[in-house]
PDB file of N, CA and C in Angstrom:
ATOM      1  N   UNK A   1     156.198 -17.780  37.772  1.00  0.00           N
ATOM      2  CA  UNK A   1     156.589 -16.719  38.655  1.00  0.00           C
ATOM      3  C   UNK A   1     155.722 -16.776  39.916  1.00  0.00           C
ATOM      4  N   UNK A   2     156.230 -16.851  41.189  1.00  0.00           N
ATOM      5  CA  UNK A   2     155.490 -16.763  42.529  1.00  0.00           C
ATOM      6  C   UNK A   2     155.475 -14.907  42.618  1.00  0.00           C
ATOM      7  N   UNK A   3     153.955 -15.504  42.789  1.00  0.00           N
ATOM      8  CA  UNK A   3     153.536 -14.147  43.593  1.00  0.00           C
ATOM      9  C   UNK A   3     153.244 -13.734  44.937  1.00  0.00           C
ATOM     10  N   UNK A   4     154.166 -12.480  45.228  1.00  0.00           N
ATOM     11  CA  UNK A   4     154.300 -12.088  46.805  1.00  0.00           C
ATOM     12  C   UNK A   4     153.048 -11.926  47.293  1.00  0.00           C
ATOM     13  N   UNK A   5     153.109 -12.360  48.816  1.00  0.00           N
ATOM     14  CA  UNK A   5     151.647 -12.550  49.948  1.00  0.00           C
ATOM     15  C   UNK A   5     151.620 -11.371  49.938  1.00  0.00           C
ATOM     16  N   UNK A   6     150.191 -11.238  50.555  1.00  0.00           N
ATOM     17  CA  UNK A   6     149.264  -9.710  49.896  1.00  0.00           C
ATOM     18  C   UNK A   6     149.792  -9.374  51.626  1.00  0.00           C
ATOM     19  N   UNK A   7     150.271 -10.157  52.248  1.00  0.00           N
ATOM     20  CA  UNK A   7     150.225  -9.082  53.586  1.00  0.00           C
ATOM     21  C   UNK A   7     152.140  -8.220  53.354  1.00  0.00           C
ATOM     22  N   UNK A   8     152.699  -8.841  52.118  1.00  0.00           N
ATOM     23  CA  UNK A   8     154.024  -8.369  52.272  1.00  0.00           C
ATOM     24  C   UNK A   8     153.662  -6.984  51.290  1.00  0.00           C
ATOM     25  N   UNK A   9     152.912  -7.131  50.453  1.00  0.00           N
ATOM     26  CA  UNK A   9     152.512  -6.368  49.448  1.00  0.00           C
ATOM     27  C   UNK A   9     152.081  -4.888  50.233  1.00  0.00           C
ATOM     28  N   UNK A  10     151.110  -5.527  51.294  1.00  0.00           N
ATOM     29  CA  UNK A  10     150.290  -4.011  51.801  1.00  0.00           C
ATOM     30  C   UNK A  10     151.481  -3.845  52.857  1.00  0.00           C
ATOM     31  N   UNK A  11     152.022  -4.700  53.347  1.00  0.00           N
ATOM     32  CA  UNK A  11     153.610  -3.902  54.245  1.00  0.00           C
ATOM     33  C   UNK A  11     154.133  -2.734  53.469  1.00  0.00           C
ATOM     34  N   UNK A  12     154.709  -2.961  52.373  1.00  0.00           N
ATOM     35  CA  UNK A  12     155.593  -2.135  51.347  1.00  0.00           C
ATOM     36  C   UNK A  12     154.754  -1.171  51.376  1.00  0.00           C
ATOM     37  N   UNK A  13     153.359  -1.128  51.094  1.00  0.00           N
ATOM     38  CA  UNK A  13     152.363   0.116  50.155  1.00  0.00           C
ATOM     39  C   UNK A  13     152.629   1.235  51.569  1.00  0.00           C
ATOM     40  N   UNK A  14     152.272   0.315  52.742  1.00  0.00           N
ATOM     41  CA  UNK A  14     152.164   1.430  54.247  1.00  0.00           C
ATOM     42  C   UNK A  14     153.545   1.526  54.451  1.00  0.00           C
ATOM     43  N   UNK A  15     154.481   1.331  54.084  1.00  0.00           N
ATOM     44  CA  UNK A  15     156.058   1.744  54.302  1.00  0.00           C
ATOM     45  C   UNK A  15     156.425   2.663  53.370  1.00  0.00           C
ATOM     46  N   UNK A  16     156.249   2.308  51.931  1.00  0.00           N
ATOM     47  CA  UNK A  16     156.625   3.182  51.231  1.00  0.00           C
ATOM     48  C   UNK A  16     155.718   4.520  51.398  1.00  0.00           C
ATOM     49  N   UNK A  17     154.412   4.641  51.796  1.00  0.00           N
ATOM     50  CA  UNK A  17     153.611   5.802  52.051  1.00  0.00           C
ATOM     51  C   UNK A  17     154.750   6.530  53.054  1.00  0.00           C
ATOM     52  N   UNK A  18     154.436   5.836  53.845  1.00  0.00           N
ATOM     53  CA  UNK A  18     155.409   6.801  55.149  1.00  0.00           C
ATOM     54  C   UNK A  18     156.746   7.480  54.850  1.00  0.00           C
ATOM     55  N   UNK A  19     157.396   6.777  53.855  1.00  0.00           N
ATOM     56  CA  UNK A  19     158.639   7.143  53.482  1.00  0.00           C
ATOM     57  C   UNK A  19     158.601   8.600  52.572  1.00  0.00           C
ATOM     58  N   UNK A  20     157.462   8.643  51.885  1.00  0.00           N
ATOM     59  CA  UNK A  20     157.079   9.034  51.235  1.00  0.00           C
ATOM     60  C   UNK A  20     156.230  10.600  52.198  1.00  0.00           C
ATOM     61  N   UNK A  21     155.838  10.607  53.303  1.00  0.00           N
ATOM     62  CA  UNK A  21     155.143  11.547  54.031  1.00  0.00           C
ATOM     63  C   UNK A  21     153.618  11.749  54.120  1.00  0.00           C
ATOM     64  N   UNK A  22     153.215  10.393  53.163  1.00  0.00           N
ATOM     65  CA  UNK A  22     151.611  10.291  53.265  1.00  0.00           C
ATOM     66  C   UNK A  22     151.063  10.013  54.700  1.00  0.00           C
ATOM     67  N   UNK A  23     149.804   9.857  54.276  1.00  0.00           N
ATOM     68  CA  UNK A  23     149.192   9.142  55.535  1.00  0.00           C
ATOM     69  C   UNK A  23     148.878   8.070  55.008  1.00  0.00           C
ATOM     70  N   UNK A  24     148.970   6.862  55.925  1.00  0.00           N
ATOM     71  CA  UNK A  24     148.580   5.205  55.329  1.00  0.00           C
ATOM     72  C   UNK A  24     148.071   4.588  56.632  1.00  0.00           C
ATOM     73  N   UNK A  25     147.044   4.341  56.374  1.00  0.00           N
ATOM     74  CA  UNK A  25     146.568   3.327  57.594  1.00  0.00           C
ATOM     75  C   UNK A  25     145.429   1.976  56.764  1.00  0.00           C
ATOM     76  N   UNK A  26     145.477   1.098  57.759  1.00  0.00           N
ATOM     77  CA  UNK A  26     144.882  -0.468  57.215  1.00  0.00           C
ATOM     78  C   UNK A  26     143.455  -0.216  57.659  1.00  0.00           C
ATOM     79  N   UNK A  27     142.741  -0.311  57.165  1.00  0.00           N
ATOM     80  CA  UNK A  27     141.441   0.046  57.263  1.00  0.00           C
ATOM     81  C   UNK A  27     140.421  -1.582  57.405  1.00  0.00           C
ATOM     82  N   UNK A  28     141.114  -2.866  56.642  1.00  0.00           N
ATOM     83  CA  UNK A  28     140.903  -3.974  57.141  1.00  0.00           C
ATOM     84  C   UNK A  28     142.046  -4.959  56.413  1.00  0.00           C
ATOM     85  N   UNK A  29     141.715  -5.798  57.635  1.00  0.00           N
ATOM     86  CA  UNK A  29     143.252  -6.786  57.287  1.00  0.00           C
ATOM     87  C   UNK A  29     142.708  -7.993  56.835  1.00  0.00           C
ATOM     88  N   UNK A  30     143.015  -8.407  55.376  1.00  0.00           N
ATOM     89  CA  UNK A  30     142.465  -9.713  54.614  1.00  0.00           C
ATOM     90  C   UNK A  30     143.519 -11.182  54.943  1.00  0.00           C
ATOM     91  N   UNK A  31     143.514 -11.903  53.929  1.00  0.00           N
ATOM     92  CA  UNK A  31     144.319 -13.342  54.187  1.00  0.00           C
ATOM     93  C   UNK A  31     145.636 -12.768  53.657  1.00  0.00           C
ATOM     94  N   UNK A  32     146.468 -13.397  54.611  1.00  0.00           N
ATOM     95  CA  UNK A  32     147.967 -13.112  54.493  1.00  0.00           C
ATOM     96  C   UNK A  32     148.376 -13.355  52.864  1.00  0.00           C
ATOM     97  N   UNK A  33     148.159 -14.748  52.650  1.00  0.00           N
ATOM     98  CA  UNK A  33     148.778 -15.535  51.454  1.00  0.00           C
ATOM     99  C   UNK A  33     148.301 -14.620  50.330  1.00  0.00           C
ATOM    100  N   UNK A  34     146.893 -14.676  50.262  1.00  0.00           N
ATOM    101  CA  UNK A  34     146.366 -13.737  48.801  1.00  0.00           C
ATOM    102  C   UNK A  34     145.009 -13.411  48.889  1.00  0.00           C
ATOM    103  N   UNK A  35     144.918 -12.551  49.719  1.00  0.00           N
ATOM    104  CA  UNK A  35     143.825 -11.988  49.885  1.00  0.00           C
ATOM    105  C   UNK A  35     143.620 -10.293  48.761  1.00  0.00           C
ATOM    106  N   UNK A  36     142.916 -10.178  48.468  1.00  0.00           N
ATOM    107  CA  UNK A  36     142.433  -8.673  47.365  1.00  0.00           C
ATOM    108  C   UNK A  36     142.742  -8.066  47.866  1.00  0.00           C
ATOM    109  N   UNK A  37     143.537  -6.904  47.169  1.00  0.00           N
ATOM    110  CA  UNK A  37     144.133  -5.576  48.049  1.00  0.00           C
ATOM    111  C   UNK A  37     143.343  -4.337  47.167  1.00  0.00           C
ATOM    112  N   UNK A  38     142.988  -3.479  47.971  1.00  0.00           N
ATOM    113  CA  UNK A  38     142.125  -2.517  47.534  1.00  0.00           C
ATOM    114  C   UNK A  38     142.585  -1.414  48.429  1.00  0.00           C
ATOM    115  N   UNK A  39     142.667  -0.274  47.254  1.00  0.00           N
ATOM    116  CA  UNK A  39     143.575   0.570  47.949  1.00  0.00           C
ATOM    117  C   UNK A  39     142.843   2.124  47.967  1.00  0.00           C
ATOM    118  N   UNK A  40     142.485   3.199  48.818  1.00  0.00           N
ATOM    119  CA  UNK A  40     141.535   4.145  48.430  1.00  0.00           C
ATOM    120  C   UNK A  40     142.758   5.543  48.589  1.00  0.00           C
ATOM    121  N   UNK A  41     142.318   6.455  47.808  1.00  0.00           N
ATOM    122  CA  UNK A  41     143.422   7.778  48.423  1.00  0.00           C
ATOM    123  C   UNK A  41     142.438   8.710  48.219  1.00  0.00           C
ATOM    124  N   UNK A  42     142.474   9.209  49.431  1.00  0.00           N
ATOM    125  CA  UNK A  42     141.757  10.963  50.143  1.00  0.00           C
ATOM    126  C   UNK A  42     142.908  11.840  49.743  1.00  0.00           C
ATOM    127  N   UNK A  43     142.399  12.763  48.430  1.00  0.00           N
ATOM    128  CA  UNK A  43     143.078  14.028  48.029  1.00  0.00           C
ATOM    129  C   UNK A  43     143.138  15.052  48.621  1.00  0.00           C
ATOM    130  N   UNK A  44     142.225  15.080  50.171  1.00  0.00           N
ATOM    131  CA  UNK A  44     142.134  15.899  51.156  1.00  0.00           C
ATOM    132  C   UNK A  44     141.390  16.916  50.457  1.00  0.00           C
ATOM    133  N   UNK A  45     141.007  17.162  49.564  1.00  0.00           N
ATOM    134  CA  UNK A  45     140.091  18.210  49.169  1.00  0.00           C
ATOM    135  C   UNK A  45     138.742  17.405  49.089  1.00  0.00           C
ATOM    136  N   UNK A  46     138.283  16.765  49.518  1.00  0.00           N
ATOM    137  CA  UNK A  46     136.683  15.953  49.369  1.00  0.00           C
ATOM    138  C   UNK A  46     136.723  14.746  48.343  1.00  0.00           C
ATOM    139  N   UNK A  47     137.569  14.964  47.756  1.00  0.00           N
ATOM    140  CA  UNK A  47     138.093  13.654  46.046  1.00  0.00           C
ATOM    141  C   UNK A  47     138.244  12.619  46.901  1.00  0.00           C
ATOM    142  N   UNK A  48     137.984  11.295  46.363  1.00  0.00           N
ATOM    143  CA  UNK A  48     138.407  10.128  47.078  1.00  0.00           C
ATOM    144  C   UNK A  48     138.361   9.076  45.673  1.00  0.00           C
ATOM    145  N   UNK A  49     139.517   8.472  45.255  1.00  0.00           N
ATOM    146  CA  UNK A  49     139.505   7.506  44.676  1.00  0.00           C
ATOM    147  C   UNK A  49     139.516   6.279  45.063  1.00  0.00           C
ATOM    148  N   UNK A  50     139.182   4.808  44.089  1.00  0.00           N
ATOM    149  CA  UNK A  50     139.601   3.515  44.756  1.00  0.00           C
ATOM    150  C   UNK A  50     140.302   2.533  43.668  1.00  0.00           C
ATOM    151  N   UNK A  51     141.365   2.269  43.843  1.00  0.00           N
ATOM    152  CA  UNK A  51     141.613   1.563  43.014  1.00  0.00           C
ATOM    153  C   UNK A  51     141.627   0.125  43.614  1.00  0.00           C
ATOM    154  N   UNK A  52     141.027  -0.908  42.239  1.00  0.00           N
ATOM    155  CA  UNK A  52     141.012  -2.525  42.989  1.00  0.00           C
ATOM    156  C   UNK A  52     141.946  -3.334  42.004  1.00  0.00           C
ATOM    157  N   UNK A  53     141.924  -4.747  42.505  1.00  0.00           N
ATOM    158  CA  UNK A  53     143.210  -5.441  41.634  1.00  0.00           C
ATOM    159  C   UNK A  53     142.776  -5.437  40.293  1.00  0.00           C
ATOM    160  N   UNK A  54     143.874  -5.033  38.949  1.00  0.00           N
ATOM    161  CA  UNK A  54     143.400  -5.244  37.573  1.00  0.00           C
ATOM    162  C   UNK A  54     143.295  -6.822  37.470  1.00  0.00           C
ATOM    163  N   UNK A  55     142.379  -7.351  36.796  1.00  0.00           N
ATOM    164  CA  UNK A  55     142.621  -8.117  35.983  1.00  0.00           C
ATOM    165  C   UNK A  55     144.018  -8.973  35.249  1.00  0.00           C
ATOM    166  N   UNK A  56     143.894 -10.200  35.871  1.00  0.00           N
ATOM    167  CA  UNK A  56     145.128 -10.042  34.717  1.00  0.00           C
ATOM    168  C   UNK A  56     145.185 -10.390  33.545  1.00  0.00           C
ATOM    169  N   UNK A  57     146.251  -9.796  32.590  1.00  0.00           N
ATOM    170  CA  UNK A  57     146.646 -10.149  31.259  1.00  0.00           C
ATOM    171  C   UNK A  57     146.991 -11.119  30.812  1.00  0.00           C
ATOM    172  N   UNK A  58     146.647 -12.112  29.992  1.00  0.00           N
ATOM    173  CA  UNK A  58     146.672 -13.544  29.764  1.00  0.00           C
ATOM    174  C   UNK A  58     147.095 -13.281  28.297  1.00  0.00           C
ATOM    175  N   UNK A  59     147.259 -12.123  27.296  1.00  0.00           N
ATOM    176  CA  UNK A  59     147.540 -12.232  25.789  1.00  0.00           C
ATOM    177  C   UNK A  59     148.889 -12.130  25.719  1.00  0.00           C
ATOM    178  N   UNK A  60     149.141 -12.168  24.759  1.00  0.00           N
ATOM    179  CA  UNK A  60     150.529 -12.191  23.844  1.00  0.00           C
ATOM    180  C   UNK A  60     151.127 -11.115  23.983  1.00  0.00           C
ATOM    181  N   UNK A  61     150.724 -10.026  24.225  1.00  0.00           N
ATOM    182  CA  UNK A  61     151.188  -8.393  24.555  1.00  0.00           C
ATOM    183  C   UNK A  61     151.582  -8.138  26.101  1.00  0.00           C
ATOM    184  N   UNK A  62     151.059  -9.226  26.935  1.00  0.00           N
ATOM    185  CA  UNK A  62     151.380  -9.137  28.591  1.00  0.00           C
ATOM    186  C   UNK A  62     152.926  -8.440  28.534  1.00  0.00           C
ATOM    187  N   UNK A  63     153.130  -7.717  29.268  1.00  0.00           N
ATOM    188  CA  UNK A  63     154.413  -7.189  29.529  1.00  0.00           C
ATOM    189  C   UNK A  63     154.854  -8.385  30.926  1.00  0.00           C
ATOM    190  N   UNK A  64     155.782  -9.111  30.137  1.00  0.00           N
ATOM    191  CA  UNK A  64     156.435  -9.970  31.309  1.00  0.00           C
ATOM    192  C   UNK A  64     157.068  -9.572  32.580  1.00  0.00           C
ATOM    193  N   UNK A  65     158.127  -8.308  32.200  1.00  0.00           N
ATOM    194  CA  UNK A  65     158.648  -7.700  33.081  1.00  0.00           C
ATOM    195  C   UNK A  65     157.891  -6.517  34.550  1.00  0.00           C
ATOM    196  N   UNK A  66     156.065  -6.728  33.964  1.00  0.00           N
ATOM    197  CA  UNK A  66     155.135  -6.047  34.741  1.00  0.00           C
ATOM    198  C   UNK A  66     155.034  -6.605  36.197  1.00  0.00           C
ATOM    199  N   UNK A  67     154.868  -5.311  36.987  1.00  0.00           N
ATOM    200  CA  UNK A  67     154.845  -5.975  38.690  1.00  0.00           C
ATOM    201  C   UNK A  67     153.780  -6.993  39.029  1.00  0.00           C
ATOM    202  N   UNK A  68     154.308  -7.694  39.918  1.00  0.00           N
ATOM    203  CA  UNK A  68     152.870  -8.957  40.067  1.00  0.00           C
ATOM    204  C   UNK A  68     151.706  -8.512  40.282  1.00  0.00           C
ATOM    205  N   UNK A  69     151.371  -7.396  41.070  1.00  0.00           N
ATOM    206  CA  UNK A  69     150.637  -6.457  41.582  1.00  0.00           C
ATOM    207  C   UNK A  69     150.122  -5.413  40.733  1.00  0.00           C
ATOM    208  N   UNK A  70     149.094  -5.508  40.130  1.00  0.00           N
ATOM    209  CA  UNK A  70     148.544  -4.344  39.024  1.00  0.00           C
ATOM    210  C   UNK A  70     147.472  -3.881  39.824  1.00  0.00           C
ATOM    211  N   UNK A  71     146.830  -2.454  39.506  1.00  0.00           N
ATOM    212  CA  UNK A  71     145.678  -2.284  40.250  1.00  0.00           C
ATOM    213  C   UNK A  71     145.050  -1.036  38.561  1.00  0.00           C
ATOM    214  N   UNK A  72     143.668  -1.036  39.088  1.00  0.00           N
ATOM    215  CA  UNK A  72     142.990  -0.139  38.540  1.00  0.00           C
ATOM    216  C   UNK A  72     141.879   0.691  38.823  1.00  0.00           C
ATOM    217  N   UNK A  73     141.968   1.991  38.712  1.00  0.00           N
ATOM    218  CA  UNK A  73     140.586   2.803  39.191  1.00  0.00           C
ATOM    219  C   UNK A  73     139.407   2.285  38.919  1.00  0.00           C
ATOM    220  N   UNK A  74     138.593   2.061  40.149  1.00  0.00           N
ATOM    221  CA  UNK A  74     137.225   1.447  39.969  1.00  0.00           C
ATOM    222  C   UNK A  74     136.385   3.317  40.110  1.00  0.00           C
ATOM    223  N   UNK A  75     136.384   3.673  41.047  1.00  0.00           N
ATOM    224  CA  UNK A  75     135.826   4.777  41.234  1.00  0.00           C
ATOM    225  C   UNK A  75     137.029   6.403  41.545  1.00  0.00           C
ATOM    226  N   UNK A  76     136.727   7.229  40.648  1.00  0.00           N
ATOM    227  CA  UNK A  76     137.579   8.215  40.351  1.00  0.00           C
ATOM    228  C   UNK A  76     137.052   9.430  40.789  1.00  0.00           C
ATOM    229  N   UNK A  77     137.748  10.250  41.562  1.00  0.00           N
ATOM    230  CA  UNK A  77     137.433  11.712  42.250  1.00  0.00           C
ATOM    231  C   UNK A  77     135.994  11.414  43.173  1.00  0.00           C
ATOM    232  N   UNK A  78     135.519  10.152  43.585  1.00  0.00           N
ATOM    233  CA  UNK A  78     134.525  10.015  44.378  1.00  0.00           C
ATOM    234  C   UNK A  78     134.188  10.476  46.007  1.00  0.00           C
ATOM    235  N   UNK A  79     133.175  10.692  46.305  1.00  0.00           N
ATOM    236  CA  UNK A  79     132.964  10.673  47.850  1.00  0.00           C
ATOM    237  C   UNK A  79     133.227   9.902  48.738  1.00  0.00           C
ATOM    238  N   UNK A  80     132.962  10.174  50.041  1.00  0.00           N
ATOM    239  CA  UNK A  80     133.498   8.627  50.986  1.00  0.00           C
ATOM    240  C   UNK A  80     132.354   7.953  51.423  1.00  0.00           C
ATOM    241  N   UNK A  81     131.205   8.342  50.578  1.00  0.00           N
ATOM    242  CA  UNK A  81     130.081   7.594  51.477  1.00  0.00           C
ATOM    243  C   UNK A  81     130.195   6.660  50.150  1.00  0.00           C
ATOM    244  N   UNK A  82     129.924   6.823  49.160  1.00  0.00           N
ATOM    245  CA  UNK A  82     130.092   6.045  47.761  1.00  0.00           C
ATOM    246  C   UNK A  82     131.649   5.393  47.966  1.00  0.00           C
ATOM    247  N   UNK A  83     132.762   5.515  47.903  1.00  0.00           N
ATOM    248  CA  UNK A  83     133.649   4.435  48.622  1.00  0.00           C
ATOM    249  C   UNK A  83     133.311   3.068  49.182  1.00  0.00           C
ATOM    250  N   UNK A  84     132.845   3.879  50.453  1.00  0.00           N
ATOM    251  CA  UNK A  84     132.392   3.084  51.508  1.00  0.00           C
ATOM    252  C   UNK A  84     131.191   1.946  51.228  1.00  0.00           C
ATOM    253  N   UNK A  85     130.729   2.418  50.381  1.00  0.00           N
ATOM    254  CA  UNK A  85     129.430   1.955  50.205  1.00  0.00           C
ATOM    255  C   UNK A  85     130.183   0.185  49.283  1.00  0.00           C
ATOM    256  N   UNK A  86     130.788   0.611  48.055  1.00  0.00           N
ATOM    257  CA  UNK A  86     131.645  -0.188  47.334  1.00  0.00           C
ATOM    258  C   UNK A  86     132.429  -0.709  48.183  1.00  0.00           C
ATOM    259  N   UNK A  87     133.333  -0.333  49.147  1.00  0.00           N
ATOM    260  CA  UNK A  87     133.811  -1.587  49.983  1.00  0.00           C
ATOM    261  C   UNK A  87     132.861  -2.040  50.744  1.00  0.00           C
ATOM    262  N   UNK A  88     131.979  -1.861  51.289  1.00  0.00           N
ATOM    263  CA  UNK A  88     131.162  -3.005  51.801  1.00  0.00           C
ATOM    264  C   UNK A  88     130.721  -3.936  51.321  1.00  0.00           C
ATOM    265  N   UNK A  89     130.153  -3.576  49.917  1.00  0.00           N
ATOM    266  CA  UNK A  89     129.401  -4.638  49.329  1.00  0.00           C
ATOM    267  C   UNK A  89     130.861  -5.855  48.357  1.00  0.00           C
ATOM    268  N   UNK A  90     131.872  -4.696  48.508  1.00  0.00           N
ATOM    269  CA  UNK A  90     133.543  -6.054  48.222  1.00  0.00           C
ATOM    270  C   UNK A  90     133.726  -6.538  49.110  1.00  0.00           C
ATOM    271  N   UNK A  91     133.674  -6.418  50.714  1.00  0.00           N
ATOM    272  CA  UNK A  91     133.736  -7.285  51.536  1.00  0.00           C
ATOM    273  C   UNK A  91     132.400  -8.394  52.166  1.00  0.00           C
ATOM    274  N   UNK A  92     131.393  -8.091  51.101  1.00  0.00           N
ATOM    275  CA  UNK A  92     130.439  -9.285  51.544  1.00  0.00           C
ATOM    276  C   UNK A  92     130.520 -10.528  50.535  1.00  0.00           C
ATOM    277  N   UNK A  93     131.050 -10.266  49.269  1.00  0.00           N
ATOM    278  CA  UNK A  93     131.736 -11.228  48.641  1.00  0.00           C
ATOM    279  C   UNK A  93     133.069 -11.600  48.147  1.00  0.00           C
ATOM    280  N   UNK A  94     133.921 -10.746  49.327  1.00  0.00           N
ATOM    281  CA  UNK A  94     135.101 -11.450  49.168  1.00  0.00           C
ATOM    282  C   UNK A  94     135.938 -11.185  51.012  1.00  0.00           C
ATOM    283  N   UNK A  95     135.410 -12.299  51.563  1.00  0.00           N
ATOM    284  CA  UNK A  95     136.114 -11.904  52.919  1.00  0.00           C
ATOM    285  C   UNK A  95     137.417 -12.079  53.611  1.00  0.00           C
ATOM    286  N   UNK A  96     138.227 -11.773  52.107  1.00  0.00           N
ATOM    287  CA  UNK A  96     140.063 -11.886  53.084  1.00  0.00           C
ATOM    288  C   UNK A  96     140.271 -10.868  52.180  1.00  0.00           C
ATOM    289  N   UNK A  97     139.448  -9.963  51.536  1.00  0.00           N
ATOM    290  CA  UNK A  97     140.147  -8.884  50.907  1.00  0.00           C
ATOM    291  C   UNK A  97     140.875  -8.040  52.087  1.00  0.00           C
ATOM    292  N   UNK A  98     141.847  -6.769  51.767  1.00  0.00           N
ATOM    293  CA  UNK A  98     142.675  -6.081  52.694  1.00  0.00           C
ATOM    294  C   UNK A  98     141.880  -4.497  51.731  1.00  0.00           C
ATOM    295  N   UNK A  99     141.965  -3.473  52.950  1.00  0.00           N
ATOM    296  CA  UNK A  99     141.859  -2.073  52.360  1.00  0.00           C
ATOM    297  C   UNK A  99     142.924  -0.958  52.709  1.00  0.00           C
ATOM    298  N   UNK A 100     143.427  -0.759  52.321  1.00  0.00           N
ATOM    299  CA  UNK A 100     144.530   0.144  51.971  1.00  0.00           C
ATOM    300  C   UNK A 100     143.935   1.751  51.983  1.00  0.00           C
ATOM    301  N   UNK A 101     144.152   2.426  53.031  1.00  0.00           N
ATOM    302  CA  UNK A 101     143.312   3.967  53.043  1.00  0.00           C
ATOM    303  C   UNK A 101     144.533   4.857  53.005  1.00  0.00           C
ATOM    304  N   UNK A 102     144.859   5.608  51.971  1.00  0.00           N
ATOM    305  CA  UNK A 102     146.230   6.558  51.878  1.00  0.00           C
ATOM    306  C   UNK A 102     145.531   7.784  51.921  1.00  0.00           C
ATOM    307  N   UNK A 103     146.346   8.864  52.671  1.00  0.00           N
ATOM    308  CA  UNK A 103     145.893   9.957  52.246  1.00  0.00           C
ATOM    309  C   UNK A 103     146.592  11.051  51.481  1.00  0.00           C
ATOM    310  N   UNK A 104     146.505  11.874  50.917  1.00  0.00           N
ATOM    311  CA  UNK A 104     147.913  12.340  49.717  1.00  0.00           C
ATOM    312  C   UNK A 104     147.397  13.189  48.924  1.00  0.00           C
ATOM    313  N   UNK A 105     147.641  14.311  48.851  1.00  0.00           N
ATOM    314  CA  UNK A 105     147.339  15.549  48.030  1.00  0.00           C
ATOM    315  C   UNK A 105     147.692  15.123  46.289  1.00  0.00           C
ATOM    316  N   UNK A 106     149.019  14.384  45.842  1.00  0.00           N
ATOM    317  CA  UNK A 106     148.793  14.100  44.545  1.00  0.00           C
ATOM    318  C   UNK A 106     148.500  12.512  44.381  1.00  0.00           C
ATOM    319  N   UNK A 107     147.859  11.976  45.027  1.00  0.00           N
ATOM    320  CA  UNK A 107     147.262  10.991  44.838  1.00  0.00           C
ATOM    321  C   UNK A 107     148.005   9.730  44.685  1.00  0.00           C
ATOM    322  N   UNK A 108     148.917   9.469  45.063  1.00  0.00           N
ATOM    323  CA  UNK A 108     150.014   8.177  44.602  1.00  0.00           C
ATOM    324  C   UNK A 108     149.175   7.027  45.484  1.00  0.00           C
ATOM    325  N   UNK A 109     149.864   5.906  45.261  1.00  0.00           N
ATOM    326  CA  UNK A 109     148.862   4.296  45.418  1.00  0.00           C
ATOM    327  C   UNK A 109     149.896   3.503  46.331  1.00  0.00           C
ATOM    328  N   UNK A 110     151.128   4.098  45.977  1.00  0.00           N
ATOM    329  CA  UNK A 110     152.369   3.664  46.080  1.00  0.00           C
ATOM    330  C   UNK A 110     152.603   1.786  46.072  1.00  0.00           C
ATOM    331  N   UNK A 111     151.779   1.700  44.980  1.00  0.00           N
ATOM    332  CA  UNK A 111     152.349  -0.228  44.861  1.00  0.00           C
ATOM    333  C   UNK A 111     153.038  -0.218  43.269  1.00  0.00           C
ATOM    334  N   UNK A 112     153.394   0.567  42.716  1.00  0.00           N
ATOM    335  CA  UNK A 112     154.057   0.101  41.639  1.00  0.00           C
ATOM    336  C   UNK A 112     155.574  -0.072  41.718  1.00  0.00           C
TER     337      UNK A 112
END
């Protein structure tokens, strides 16, 4: 199975936000082909989550029919200086990652 370029991936996430009535803006732009997508959402009440790419599933239980694109909460109901702090130190060892900044009262990621 080919997996879609991370710049078509974060297209959809900032389209479907908008469609949706969030706020979405690119906060940094990684390698087109497959660069790490890391995605943060401001609950507008001070909460700030981040979710980064899961892992993938390599066992016998993999759900085949799962989107190419998995993500998972690294840091949950956090601040933005602690965020911030974690994407910096993801962009000093990985420099075509992309960051994804949504903003959204119930918190959607919008990549599934």
């Amino acid at each position: 199975m080919t997996r879609l370029r991370s710049d078509l991936v974060v297209a959809a996430i900032l389209r479907r936000a908008s469609l949706a009535h969030a706020s979405a803006v690119l906060r940094r732009r990684g390698a087109g082909e497959a660069g790490a997508i890391f995605i943060s959402v401001d609950y507008l009440d001070g909460r700030i989550s981040l979710y980064a790419p899961a892992p993938p599933r390599l066992d016998e239980d993999a759900d085949i029919n799962a989107p190419a694109r998995q993500f998972e909460c690294v840091l949950q109901d956090s601040d933005a200086l602690t965020v911030n702090a974690r994407m910096m130190r993801e962009e000093q060892f990985d420099s075509d990652l992309w960051w994804v900044e949504i903003e959204d009262r119930a918190g959607r990621i919008f990549a599934d």
